[in-house]
Protein backbone atom coordinates (compact mmCIF):
# COMPACT_ATOMS: atom_id res chain seq x y z
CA UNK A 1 27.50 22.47 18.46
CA UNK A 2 29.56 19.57 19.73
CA UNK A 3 28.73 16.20 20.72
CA UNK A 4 29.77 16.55 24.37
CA UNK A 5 27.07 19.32 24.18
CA UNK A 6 24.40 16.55 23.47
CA UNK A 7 24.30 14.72 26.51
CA UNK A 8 25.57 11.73 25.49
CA UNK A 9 28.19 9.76 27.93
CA UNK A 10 31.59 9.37 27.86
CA UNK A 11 32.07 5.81 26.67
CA UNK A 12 29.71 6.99 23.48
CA UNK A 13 31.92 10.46 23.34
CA UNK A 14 34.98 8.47 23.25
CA UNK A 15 33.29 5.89 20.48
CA UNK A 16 32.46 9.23 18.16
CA UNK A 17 36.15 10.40 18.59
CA UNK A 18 37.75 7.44 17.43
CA UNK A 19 35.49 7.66 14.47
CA UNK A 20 37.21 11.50 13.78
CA UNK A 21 33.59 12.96 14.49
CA UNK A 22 33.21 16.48 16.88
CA UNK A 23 30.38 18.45 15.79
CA UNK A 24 26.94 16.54 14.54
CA UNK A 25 25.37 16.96 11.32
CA UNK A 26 21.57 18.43 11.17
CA UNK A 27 19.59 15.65 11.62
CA UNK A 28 22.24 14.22 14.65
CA UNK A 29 21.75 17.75 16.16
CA UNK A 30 18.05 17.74 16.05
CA UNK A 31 16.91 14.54 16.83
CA UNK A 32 19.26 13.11 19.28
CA UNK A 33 18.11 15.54 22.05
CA UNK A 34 14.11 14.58 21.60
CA UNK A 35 15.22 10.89 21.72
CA UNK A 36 16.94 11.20 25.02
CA UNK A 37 13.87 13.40 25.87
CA UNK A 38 11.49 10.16 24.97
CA UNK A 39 9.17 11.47 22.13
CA UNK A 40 8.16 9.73 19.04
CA UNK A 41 9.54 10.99 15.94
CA UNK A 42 9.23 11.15 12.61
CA UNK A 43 12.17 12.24 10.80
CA UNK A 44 12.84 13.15 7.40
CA UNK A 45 16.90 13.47 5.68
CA UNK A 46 18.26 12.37 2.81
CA UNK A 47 20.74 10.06 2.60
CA UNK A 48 24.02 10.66 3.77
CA UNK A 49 22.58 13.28 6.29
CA UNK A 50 23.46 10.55 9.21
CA UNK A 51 20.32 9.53 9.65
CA UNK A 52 21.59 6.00 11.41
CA UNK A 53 23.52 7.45 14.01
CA UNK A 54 20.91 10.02 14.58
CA UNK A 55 18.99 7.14 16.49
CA UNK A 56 21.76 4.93 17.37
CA UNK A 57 23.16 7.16 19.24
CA UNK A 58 20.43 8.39 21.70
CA UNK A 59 19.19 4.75 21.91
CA UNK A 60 22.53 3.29 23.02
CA UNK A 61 22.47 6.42 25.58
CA UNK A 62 19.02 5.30 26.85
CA UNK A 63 19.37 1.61 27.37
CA UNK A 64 22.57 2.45 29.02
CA UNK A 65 21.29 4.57 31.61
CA UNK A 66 18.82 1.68 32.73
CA UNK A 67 20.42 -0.98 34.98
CA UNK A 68 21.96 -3.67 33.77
CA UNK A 69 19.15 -6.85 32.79
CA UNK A 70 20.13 -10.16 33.64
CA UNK A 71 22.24 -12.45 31.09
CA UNK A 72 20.94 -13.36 28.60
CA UNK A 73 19.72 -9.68 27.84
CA UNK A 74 15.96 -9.06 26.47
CA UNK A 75 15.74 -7.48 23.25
CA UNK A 76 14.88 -3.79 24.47
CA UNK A 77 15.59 -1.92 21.01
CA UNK A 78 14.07 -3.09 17.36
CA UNK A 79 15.14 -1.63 13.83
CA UNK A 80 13.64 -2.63 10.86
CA UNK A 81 15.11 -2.02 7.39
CA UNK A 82 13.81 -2.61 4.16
CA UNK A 83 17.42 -4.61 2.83
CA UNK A 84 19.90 -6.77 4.25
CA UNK A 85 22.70 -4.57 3.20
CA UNK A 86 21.26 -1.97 4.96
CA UNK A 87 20.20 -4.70 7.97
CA UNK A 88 24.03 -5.01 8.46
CA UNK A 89 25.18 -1.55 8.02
CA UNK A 90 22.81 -0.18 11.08
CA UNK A 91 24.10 -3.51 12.57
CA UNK A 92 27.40 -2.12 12.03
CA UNK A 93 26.73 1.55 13.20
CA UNK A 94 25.93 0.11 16.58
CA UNK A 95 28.51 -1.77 17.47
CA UNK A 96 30.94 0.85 16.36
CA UNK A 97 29.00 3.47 18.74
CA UNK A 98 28.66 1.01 21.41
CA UNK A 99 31.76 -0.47 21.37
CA UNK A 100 32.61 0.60 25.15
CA UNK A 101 28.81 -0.01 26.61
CA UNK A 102 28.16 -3.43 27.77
CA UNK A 103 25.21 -3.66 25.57
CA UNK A 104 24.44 -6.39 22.86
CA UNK A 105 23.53 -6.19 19.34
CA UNK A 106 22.55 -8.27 16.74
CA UNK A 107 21.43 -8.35 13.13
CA UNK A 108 18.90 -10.74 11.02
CA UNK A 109 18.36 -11.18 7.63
CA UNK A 110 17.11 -13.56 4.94
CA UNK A 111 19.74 -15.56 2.54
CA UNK A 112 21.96 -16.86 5.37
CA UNK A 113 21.29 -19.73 7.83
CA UNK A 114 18.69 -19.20 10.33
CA UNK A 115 19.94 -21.62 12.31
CA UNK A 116 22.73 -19.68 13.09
CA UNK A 117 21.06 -16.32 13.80
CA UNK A 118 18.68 -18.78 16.33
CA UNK A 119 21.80 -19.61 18.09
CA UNK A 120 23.01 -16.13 18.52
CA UNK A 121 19.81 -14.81 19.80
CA UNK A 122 19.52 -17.36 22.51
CA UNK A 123 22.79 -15.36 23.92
CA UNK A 124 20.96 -12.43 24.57
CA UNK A 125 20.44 -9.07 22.88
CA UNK A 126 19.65 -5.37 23.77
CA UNK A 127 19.41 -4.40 20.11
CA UNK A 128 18.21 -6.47 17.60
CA UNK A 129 18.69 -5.38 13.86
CA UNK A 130 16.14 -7.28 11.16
CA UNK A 131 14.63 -6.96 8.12
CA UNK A 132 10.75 -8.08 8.33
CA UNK A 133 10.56 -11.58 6.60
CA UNK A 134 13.30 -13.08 8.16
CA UNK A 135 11.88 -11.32 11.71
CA UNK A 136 8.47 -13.18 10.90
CA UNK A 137 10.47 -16.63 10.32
CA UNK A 138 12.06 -16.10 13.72
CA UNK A 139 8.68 -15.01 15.24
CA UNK A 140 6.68 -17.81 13.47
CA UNK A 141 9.36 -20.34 15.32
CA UNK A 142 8.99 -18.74 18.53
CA UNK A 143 12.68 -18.25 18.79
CA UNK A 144 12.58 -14.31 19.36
CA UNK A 145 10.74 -12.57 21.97
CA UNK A 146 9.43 -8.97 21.40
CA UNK A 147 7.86 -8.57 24.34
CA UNK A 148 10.23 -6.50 26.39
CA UNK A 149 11.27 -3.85 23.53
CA UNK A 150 10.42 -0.14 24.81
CA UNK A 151 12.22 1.64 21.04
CA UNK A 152 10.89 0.84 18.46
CA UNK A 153 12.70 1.87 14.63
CA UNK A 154 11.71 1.85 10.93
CA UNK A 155 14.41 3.01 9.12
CA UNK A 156 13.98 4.09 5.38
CA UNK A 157 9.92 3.54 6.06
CA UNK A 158 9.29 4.91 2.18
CA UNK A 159 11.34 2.07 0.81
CA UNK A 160 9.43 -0.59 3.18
CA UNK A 161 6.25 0.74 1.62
CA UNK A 162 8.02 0.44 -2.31
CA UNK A 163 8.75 -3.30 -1.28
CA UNK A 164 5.28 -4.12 0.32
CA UNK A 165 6.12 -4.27 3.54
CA UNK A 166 3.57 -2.79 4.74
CA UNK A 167 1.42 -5.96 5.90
CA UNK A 168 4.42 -7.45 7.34
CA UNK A 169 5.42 -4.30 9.20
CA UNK A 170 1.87 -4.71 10.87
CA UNK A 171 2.35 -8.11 12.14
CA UNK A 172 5.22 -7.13 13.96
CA UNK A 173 3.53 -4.10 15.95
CA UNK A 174 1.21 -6.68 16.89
CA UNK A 175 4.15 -7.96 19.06
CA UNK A 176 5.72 -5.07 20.51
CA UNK A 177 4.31 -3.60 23.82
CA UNK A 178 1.44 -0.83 23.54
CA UNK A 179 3.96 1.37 25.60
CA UNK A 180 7.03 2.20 23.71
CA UNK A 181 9.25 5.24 22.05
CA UNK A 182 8.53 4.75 17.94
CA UNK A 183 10.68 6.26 15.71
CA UNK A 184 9.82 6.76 12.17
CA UNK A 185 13.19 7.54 9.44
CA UNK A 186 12.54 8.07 5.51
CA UNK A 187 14.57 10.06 3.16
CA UNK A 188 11.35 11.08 1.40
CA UNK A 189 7.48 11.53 2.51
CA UNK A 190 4.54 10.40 0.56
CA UNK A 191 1.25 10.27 1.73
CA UNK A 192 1.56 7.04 2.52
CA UNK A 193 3.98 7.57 4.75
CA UNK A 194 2.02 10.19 6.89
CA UNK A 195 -0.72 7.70 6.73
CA UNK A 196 1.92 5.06 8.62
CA UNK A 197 3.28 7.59 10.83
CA UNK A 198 -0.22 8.70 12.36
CA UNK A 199 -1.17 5.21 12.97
CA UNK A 200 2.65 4.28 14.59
CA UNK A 201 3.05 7.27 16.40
CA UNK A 202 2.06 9.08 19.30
CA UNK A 203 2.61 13.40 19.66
CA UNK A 204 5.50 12.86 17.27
CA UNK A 205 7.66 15.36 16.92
CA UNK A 206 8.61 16.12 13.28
CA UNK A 207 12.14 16.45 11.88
CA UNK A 208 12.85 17.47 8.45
CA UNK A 209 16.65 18.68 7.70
CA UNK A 210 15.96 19.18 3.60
CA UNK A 211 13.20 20.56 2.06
CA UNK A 212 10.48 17.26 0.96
CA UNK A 213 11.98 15.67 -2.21
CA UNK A 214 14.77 18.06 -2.68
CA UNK A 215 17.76 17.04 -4.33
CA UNK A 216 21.56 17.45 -2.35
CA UNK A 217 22.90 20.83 -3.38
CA UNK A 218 26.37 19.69 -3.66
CA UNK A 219 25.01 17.41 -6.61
CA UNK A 220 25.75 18.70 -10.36
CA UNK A 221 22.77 16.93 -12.87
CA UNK A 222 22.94 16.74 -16.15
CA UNK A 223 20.59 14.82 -18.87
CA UNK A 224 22.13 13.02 -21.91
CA UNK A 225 19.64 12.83 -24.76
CA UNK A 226 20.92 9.37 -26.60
CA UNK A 227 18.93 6.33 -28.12
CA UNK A 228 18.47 3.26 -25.90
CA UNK A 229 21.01 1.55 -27.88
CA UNK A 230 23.62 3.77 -27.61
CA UNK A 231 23.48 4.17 -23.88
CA UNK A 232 26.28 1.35 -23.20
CA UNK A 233 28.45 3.14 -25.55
CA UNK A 234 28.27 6.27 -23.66
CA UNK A 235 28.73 5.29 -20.24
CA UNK A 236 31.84 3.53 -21.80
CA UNK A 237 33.42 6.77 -23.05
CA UNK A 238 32.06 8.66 -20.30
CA UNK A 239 34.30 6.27 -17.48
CA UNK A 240 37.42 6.14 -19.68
CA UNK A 241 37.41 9.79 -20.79
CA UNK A 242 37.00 10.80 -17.52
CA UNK A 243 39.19 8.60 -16.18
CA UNK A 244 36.30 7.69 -13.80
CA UNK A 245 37.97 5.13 -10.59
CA UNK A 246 34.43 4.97 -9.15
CA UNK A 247 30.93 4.98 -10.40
CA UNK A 248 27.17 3.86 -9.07
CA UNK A 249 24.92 3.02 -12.03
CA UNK A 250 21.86 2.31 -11.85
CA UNK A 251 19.06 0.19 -13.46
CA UNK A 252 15.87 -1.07 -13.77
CA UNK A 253 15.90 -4.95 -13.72
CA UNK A 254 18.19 -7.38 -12.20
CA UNK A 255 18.73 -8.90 -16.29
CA UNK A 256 19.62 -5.46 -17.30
CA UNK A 257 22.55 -4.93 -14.74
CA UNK A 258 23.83 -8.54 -15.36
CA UNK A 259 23.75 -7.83 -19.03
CA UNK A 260 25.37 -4.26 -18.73
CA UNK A 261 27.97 -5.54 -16.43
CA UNK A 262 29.15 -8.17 -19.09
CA UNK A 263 29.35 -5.54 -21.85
CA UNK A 264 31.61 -3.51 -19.41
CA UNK A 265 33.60 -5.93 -18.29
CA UNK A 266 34.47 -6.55 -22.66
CA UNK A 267 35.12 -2.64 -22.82
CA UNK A 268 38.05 -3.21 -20.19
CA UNK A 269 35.79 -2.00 -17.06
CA UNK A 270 36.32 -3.31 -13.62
CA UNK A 271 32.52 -4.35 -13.18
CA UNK A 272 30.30 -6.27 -10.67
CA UNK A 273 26.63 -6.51 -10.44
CA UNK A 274 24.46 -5.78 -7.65
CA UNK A 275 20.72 -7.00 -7.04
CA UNK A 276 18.59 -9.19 -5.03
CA UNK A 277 19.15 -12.45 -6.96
CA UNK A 278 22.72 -12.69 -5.96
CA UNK A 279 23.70 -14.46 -3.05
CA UNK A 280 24.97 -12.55 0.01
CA UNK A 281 28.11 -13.92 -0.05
CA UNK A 282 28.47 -12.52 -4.20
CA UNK A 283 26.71 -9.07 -2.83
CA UNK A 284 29.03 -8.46 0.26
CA UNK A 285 31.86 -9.48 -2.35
CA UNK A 286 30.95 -6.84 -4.88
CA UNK A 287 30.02 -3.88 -2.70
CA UNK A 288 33.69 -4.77 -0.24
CA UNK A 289 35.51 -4.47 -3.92
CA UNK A 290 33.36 -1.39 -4.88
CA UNK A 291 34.54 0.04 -1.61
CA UNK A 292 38.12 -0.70 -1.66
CA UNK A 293 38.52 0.78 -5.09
CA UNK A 294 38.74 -3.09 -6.88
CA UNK A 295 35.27 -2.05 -8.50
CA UNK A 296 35.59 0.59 -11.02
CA UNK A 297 31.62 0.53 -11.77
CA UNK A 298 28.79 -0.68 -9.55
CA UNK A 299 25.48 -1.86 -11.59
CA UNK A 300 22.62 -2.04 -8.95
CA UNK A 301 18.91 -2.29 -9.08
CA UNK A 302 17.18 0.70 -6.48
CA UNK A 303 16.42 -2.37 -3.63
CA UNK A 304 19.99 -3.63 -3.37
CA UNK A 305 21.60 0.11 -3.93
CA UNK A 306 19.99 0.81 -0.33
CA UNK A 307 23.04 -0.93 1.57
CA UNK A 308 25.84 1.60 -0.16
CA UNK A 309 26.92 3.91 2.16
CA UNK A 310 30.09 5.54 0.82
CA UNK A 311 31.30 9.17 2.15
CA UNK A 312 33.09 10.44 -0.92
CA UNK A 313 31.53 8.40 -4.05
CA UNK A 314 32.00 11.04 -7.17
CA UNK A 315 29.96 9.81 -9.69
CA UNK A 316 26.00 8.32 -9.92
CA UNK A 317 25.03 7.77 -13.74
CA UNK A 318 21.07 6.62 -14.59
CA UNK A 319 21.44 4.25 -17.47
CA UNK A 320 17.66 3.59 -16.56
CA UNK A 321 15.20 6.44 -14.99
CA UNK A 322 13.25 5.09 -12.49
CA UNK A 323 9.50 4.61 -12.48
CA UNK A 324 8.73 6.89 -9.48
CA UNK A 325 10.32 10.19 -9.45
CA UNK A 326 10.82 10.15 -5.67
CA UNK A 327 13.71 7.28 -6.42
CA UNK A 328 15.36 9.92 -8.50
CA UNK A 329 16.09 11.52 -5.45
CA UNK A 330 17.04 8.96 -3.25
CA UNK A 331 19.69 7.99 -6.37
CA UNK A 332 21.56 10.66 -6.73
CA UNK A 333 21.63 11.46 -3.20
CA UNK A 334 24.21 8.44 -3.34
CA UNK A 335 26.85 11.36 -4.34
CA UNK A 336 27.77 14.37 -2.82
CA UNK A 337 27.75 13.57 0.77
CA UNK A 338 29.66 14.50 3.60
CA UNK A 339 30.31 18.05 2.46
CA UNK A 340 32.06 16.70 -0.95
CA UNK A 341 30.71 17.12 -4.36
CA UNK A 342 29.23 14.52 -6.81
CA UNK A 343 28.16 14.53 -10.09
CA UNK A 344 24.42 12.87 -10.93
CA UNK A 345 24.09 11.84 -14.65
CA UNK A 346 21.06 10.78 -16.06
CA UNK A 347 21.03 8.45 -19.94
CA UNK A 348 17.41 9.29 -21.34
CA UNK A 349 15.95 8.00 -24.06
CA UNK A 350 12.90 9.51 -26.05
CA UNK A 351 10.81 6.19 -24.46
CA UNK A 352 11.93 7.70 -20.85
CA UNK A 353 10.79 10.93 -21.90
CA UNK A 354 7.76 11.07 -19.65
CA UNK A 355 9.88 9.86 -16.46
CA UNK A 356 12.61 12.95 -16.91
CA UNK A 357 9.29 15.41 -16.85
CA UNK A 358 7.94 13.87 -13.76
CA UNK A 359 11.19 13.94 -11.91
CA UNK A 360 11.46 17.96 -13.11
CA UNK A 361 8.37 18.64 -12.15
CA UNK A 362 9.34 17.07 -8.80
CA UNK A 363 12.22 18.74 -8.53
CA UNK A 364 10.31 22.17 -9.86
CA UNK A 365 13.17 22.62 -12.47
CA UNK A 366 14.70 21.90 -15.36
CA UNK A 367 18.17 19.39 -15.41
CA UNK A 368 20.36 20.86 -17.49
CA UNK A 369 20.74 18.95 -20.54
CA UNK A 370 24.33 17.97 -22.52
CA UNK A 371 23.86 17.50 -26.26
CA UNK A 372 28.09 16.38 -26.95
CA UNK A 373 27.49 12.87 -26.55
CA UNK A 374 28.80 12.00 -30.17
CA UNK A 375 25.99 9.98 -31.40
CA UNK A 376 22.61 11.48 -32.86
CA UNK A 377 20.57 14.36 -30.85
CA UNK A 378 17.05 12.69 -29.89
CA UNK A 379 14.00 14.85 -28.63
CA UNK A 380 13.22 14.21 -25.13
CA UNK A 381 10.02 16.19 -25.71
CA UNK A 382 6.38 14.27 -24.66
CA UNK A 383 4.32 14.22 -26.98
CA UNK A 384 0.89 14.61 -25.94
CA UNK A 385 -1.48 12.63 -27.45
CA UNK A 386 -4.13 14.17 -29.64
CA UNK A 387 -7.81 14.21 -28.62
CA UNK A 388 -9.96 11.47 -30.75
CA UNK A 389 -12.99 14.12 -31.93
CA UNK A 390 -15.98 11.91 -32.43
CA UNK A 391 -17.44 10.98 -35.21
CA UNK A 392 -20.34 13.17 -36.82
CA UNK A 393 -23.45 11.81 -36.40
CA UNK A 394 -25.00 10.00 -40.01
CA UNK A 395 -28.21 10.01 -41.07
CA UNK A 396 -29.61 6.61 -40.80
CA UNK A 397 -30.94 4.68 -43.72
CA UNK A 398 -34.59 4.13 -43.86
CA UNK A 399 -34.03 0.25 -44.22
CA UNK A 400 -32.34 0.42 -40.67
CA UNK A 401 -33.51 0.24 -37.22
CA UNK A 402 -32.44 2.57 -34.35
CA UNK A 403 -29.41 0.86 -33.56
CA UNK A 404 -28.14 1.05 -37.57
CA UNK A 405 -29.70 -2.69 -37.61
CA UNK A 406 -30.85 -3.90 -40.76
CA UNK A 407 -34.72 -5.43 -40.39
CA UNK A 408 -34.98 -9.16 -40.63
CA UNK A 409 -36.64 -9.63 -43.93
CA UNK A 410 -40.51 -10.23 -44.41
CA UNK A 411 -40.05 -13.39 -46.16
CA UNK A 412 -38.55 -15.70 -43.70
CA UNK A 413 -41.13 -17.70 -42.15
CA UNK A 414 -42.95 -16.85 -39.23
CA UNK A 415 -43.61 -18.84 -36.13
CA UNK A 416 -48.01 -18.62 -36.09
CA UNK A 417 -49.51 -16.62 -33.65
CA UNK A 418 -51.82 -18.26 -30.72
CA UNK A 419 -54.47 -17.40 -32.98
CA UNK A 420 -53.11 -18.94 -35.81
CA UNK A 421 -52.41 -22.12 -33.82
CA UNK A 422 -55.86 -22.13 -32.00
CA UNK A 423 -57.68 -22.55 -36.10
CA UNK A 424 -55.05 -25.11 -37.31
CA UNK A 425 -56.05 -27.19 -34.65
CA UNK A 426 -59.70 -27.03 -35.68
C-alpha cells in the first residue's frame, strides 16, 4: 500500500514525500484509516513502528477538512506525553506533516518559562502538544482552554502510568468535552493499561502490530555474566574494540549515569549524560550531539531515554537491568528500527540475577549468553531460598506454664485476699 491510497490530501501527500516516505509502515497502515473513519483506538507498537505519525497524520487530515475557525484558532487536538523530549518530538512530527495546512501547533513542557508558552498560546492553536504538569500549571492559571478539543491523544500511556500520571491524566479529562475521538498509544499493555483504556474509550477499536511484549526481530541479545565492578571496564573494551561511533546505555539512577559518564569520558569516550535533573538546555545539547555523531555514548535513565528517536542507532548496552521486565523491551527496541539491524547487550551481575529471569520469562526464552568477557565467569543462576522447617515441638518442663513461662515463685509476698482484709480490720 501507498500513502495516496490512504486518503490523506495532497498538501499532507506532498509533506510525506519530502520526508522520502511512499508506502506506510503497519501501524500507519492500520490505524490511519479508522482515525479518518472517527473511532476510538487503542493501539499497541513498539517503538520505532511510527506510532507518532500514525495519529498525526489522520488528525491533521481531520481538522483540515473542517472549515477554517476564526484567528486566534481553538485548541481542537490534545497529545499528552509522558517526557518533554518526547513533548517536542510529536511537536516536531506535526509541523513537519503539516507544514502546507494552515493549521497551528504548539508544544508545552515543564523546565522552560511559562511565561513564554502563555504568550504563544494566546496566538491561537489547533494542536496543542503537553506533558501533564506543565498542562495543569497552564490550566490552574486559566491561560488554556480545553473546551473546544474533539481528539483527544495519550501517547506512550504505559510510561504515564510508570511516572504516576495517572491522577493528573484524570484532571485533564475532566476538561475535555464528553464528545470527542480518544486515542490511546503504548508500546506495551499491562493491565493497567486496559483498565485506562475501558474507562477513556468508547467501542475502541484495537490495534496491535507486534505480538504483547515481544522484542524487535531485527534485534541480536546477548547477556554478559561480569561482577558489578567490572561492568565499566567492559563497556570500555566493548566501544573501542568494536570501534563502536554510537551507543545508548542505559541505567538505573540519574548518580549512576553521571558517575559512568565521567569514567568514560577518562577512558577517551565521547560521553554525555542524559536524565531528568539536567536542564533542557544541557538535555537538548546532549541528545543534538548524540545525533550528529559528536556523542560517541549516550548514558540515560528509562524517563529521559523516551525522547530518542534515531532511525539507524546500532548499538543499546544495559549496564543496569531494569526493575520491570516490560522496560526491557521498550530498551532495546531503541535499536533495530526502520528495517536495519541493532545489537541489544545486556551487563548482569549475579545481584541482577532475578531481573534477567523475569525479562526471559517475559520474553518466553532464553538470551543467549557470552562468557569471553576477559574477567571472571559469575553464575547468573537464582538461587532459591530454602524453606525454614519448623522447629520440633519440646516437651515442656514441669516448672513451666503453657506458654514455656516460668511460675512466679511462692515466696514473694502476696497481696491479702478480701477475706484476709475483712479480719485484719477486726
Amino acid at each position: 500500500m501507498q500513502f495516496n491510497q490512504l486518503n490523506l490530501s495532497p498538501p499532507l501527500l506532498k509533506a510525506i514525500t519530502e520526508q522520502g516516505y511512499d508506502k506506510p509502515t503497519p501501524v500507519q497502515e492500520q490505524a490511519i484509516p479508522l482515525i479518518l473513519q472517527g473511532r476510538d483506538m487503542l493501539a499497541g507498537a513498539q517503538t520505532g513502528t511510527g506510532k507518532t505519525a500514525g495519529f498525526a497524520l489522520p488528525l491533521l487530515q481531520l481538522l483540515y477538512d473542517q472549515p477554517l475557525p476564526k484567528k486566534p484558532h481553538p485548541i481542537r487536538a490534545l497529545i499528552l506525553t509522558p517526557t518533554r523530549e518526547l513533548a517536542k518530538q510529536v511537536y516536531e512530527s506535526f509541523r513537519t506533516y503539516g507544514k502546507h495546512l494552515p493549521l497551528y501547533s504548539e508544544v508545552v513542557f515543564g523546565g522552560v518559562s511559562i511565561n513564554t508558552q502563555i504568550k504563544r498560546l494566546q496566538q491561537g492553536s489547533d494542536i496543542l502538544v503537553a506533558t501533564p504538569g506543565r498542562l495543569l500549571d497552564l490550566l490552574y492559571q486559566k491561560q488554556v482552554n480545553l473546551s473546544q478539543v474533539q481528539f483527544f491523544v495519550l501517547d506512550e500511556a504505559d510510561r504515564m502510568l510508570d511516572m504516576g500520571f495517572i491522577n493528573d491524566i484524570r484532571k485533564v479529562i475532566k476538561q475535555l468535552p464528553g464528545q470527542r475521538q480518544n486515542l490511546l498509544f503504548s508500546a506495551t499493555y499491562s493491565k493497567e493499561i486496559r483498565t485506562l483504556a475501558a474507562q477513556l474509550l468508547d467501542d475502541p477499536v484495537e490495534v496491535a502490530v507486534a505480538r504483547e511484549n515481544a522484542a524487535a526481530e531485527l534485534v541480536s541479545q546477548s547477556v554478559y555474566a561480569i561482577k558489578k565492578e567490572n561492568k565499566r571496564e567492559l563497556i570500555s573494551w566493548l566501544i573501542g574494540d568494536g570501534n563502536w561511533q554510537q551507543i545508548l546505555v542505559f541505567v538505573r539512577t540519574k548518580h549512576g549515569a553521571d558517575r559512568l559518564c565521567r569514567q568514560l569520558i577518562k577512558d577517551g569516550i565521547r560521553c554525555a549524560a542524559l536524565h531528568g535533573n539536567k536542564s533542557q538546555g544541557a538535555r537538548t545539547k546532549a541528545l543534538e550531539g548524540f545525533k550528529a555523531g559528536k556523542v560517541t555514548a549516550l548514558i540515560a535513565t528509562d524517563i529521559a531515554a523516551r525522547g530518542i528517536d534515531i532511525d539507524q542507532l546500532p548499538h543499546v548496552v544495559n549496564y543496569d537491568l531494569p526493575a520491570v521486565a516490560e522496560d526491557y523491551i521498550h530498551r532495546i527496541g531503541r535499536t533495530g528500527r526502520a528495517g536495519s539491524e541493532g545489537e541489544a547487550i545486556s551487563l548482569v551481575s549475579p545481584e541482577e540475577a532475578h531481573l534477567l529471569a523475569a525479562i526471559e520469562k517475559l520474553l518466553k526464552k532464553q538470551i543467549p549468553r557470552n562468557t569471553d568477557t576477559g574477567f571472571e565467569v559469575v553464575s547468573l543462576k537464582v538461587e532459591k531460598k530454602a524453606k525454614t522447617q519448623p522447629k520440633p515441638n519440646q516437651s515442656r518442663k514441669k516448672n513451666t506454664d503453657y506458654r514455656g513461662h516460668k511460675p512466679k515463685s511462692d515466696s514473694r509476698k502476696r497481696r491479702p485476699g478480701s477475706s484476709e482484709r475483712k479480719q485484719t480490720r477486726k
